[in-house]
N, C-alpha and C. Protein backbone atom coordinates (compact mmCIF):
# COMPACT_ATOMS: atom_id res chain seq x y z
N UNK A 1 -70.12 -172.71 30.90
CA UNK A 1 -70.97 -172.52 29.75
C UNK A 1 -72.35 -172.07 30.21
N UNK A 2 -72.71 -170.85 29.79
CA UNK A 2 -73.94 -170.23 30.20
C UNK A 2 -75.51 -171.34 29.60
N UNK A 3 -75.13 -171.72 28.87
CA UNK A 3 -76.55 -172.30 28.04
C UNK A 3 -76.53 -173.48 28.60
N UNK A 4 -75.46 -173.98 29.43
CA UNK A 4 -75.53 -175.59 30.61
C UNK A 4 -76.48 -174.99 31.77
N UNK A 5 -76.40 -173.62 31.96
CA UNK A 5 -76.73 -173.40 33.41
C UNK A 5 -78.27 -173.50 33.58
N UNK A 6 -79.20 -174.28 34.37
CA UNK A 6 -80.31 -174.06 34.74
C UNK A 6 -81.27 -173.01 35.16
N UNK A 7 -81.89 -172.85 34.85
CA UNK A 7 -82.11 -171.51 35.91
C UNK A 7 -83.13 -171.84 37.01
N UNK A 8 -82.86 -171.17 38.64
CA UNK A 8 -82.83 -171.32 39.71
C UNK A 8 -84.09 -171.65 39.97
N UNK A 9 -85.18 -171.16 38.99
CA UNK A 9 -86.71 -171.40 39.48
C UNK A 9 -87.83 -171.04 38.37
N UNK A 10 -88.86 -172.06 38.03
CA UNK A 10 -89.33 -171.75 37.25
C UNK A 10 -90.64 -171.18 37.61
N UNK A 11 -90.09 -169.84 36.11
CA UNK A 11 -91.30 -168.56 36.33
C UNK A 11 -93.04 -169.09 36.60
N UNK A 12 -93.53 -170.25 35.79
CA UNK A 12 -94.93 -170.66 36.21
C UNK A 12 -95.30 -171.41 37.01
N UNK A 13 -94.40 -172.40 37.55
CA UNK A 13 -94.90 -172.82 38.76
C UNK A 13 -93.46 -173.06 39.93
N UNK A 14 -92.74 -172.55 39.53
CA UNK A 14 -92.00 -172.09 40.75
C UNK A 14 -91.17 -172.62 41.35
N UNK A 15 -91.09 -173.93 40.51
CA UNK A 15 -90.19 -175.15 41.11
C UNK A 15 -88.63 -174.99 41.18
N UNK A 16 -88.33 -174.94 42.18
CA UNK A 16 -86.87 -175.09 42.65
C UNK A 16 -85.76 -176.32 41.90
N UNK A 17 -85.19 -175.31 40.89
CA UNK A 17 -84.32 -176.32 39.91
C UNK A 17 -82.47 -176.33 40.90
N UNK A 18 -82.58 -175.78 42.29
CA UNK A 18 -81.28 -175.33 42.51
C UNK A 18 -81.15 -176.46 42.99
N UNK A 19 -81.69 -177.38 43.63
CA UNK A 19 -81.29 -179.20 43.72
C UNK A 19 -80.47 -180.11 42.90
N UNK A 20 -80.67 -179.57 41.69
CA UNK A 20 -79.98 -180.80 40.78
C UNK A 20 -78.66 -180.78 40.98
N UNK A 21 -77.91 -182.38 40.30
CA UNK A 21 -76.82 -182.37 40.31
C UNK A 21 -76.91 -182.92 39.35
N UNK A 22 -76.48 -182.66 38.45
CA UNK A 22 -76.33 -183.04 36.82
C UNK A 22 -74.43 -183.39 36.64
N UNK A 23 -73.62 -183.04 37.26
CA UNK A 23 -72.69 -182.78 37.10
C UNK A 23 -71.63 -182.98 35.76
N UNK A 24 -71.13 -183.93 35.44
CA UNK A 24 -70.74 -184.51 34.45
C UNK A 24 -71.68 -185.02 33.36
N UNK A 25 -72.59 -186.04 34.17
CA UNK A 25 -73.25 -187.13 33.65
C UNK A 25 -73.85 -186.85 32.24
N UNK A 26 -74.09 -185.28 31.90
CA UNK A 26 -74.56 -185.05 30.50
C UNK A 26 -73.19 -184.92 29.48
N UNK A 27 -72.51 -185.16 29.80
CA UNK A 27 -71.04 -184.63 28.71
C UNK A 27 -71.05 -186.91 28.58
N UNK A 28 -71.11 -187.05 29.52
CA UNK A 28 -70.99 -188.79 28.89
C UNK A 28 -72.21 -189.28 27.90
N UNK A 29 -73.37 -188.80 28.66
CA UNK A 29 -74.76 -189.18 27.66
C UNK A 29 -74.34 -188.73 25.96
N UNK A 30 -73.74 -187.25 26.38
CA UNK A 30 -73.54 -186.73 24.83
C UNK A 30 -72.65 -187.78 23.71
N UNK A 31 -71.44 -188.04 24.79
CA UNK A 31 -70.47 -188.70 24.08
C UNK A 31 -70.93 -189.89 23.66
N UNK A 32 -71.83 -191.01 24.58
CA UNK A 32 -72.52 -191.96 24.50
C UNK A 32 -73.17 -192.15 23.18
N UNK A 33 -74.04 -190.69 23.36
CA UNK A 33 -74.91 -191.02 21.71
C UNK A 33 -74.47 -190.51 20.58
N UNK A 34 -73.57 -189.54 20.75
CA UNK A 34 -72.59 -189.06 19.27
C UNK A 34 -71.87 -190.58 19.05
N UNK A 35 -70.93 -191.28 19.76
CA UNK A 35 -70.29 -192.10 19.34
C UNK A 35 -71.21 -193.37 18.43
N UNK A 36 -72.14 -193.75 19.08
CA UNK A 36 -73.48 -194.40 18.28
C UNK A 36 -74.01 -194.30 17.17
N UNK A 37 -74.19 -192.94 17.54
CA UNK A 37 -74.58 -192.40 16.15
C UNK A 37 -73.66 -192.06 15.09
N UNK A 38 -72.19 -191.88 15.10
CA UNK A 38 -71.11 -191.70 14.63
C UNK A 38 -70.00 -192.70 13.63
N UNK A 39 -70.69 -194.29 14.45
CA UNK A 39 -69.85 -195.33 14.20
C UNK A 39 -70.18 -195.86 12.73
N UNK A 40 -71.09 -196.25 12.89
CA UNK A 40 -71.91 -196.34 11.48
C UNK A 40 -71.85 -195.37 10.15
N UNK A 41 -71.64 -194.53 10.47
CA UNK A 41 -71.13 -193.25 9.74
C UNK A 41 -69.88 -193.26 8.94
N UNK A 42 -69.06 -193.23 10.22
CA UNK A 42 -67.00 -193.83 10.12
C UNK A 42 -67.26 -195.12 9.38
N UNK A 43 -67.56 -196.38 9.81
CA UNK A 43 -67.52 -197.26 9.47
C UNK A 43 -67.62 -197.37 7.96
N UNK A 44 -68.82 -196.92 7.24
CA UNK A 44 -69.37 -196.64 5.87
C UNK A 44 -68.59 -195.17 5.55
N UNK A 45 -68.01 -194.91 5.72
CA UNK A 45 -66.95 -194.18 4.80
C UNK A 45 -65.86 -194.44 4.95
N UNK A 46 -65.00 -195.20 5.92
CA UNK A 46 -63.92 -195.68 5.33
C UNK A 46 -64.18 -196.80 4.94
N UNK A 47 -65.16 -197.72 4.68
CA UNK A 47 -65.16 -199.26 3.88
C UNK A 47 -65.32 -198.46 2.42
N UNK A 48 -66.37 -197.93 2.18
CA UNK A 48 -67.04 -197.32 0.58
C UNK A 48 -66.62 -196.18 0.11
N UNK A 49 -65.86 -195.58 1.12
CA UNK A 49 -65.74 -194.21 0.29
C UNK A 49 -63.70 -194.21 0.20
N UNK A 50 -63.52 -193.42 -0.94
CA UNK A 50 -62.15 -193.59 -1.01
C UNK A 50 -61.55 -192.00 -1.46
N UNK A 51 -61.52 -191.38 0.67
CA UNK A 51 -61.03 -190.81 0.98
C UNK A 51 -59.80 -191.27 1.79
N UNK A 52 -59.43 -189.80 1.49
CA UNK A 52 -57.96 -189.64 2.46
C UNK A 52 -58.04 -189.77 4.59
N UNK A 53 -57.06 -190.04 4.32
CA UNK A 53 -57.21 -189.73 5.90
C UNK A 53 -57.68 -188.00 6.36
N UNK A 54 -56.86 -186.87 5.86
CA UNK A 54 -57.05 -185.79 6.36
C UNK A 54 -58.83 -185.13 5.71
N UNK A 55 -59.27 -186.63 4.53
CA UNK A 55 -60.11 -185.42 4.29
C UNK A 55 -61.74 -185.99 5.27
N UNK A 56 -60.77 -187.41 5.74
CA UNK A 56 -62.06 -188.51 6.81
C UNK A 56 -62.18 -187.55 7.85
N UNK A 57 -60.67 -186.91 8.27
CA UNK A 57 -61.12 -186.07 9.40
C UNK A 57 -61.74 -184.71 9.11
N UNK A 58 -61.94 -183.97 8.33
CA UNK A 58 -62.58 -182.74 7.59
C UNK A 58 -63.85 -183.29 7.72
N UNK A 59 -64.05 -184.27 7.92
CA UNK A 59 -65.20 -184.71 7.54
C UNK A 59 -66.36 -185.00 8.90
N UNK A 60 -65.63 -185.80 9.65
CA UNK A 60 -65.58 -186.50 10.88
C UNK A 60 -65.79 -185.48 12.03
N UNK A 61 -64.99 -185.16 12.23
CA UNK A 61 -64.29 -184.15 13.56
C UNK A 61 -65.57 -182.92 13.28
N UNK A 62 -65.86 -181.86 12.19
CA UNK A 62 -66.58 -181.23 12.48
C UNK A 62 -67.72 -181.56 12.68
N UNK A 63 -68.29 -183.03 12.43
CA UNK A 63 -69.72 -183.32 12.67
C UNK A 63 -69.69 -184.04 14.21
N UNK A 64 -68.80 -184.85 14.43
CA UNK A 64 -68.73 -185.46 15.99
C UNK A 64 -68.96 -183.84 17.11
N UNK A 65 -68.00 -183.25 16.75
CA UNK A 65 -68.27 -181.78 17.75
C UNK A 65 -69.66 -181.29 17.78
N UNK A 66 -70.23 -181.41 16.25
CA UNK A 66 -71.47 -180.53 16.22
C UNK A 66 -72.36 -181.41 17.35
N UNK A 67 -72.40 -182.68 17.08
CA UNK A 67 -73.17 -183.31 17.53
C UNK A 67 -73.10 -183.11 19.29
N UNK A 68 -71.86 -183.52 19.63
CA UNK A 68 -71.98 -183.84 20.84
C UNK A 68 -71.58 -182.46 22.03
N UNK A 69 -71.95 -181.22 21.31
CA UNK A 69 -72.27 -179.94 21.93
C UNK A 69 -73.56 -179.52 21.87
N UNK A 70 -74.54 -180.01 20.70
CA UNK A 70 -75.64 -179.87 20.22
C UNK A 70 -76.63 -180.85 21.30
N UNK A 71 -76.22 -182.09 21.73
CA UNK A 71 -76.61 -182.72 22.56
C UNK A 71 -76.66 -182.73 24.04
N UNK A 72 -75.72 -181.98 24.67
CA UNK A 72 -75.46 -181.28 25.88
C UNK A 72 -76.34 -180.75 26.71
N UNK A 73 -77.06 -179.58 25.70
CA UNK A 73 -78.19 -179.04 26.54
C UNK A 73 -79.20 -180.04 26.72
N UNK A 74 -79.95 -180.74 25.71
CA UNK A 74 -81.38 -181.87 25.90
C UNK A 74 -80.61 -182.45 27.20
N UNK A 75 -79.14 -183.27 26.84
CA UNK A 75 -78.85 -184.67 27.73
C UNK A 75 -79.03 -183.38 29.20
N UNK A 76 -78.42 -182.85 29.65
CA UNK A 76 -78.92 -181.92 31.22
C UNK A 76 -80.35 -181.72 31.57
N UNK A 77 -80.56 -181.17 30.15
CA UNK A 77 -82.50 -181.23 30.88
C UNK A 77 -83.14 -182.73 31.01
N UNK A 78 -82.75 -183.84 30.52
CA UNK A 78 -83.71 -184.89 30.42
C UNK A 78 -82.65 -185.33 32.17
N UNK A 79 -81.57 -184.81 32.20
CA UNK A 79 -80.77 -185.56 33.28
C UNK A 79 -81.65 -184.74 34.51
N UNK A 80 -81.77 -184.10 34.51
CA UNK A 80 -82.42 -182.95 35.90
C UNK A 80 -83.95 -183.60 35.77
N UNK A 81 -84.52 -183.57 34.82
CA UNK A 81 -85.77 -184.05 34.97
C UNK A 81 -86.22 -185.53 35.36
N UNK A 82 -85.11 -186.30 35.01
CA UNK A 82 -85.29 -187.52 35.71
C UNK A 82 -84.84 -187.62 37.58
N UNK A 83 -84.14 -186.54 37.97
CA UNK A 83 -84.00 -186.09 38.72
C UNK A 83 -85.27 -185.33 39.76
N UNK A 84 -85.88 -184.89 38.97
CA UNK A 84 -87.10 -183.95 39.44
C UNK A 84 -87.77 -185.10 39.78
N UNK A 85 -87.93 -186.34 38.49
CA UNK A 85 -89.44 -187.19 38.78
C UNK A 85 -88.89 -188.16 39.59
N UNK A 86 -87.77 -188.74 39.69
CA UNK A 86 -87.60 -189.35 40.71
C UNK A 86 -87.52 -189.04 42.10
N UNK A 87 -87.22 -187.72 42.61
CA UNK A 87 -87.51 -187.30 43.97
C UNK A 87 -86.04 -187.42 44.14
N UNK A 88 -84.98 -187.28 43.49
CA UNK A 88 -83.36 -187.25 43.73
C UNK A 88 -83.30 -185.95 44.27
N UNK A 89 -82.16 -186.21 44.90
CA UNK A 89 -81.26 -184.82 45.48
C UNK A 89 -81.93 -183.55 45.63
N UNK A 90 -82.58 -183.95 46.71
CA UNK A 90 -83.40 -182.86 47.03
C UNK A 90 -84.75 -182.50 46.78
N UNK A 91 -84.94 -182.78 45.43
CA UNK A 91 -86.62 -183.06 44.79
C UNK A 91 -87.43 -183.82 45.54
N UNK A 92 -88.64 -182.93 45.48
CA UNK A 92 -89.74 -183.52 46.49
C UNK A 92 -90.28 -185.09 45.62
N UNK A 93 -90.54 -185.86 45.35
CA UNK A 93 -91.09 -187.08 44.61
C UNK A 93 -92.71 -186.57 44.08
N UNK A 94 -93.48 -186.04 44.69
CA UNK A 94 -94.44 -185.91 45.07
C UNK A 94 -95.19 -184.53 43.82
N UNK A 95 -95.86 -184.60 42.80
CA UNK A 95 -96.03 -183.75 41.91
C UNK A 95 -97.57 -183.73 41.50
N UNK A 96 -97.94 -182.38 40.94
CA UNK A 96 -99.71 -181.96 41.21
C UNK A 96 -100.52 -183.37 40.17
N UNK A 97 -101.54 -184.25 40.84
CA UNK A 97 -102.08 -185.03 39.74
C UNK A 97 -101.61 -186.38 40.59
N UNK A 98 -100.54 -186.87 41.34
CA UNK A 98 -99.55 -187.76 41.70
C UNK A 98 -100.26 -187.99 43.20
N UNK A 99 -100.18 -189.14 43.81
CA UNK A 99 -100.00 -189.65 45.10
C UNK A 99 -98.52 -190.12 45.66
N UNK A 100 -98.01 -188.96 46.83
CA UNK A 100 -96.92 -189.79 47.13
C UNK A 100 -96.79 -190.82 47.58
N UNK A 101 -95.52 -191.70 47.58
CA UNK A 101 -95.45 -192.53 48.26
C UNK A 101 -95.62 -192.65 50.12
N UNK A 102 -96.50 -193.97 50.20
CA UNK A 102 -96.68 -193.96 51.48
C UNK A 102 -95.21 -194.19 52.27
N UNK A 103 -94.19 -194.66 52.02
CA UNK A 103 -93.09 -194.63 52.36
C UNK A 103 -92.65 -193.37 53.28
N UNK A 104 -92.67 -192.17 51.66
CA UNK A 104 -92.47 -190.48 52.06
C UNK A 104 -93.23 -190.04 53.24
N UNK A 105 -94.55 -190.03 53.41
CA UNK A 105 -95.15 -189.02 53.95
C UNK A 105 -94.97 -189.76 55.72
């Protein structure tokens, strides 16, 4: 999926995004918070509402998808960026304004 892909370096300050490893971990965040946000939803329409089964899923299914494709891109960028600020996989820790750790240097 082209709109998952990062791109390699950013144009204003130049930072090397080819470190991350995001791998999976945003397709679970997605699922994580669609299902959350989803349950409550399901729940209150099959207690109150008196639909069918095929029309719960007409109902259901196209909004769970919307959601948890719609969520994909944020959950990768907030996943890489916690990545960036923590100094993971490759990321320097160390950012303009910041003192590194005496540990690092």
């Amino acid at each position: 999926m082209r709109f998952l892909k990062p791109i390699p370096r950013c144009p204003q300050c130049a930072q090397d995004w080819t470190h991350q490893q995001a791998d999976d971990f945003p397709a679970y965040v997605s699922i994580l918070v669609t299902g959350h946000l989803m349950a409550p939803l399901i729940i209150a329409l099959v207690r109150d509402a008196d639909l069918s089964v095929p029309a719960l899923m007409a109902v259901i299914l196209p909004l769970a998808m919307t959601l948890m494709i719609g969520l994909l891109q944020p959950a990768k960028g907030a996943i890489i960026a916690l990545q960036w600020w923590f100094g993971m996989h490759g990321f320097r820790k160390e950012r303009p304004g910041t003192v590194p750790d005496e540990a690092e240097s």
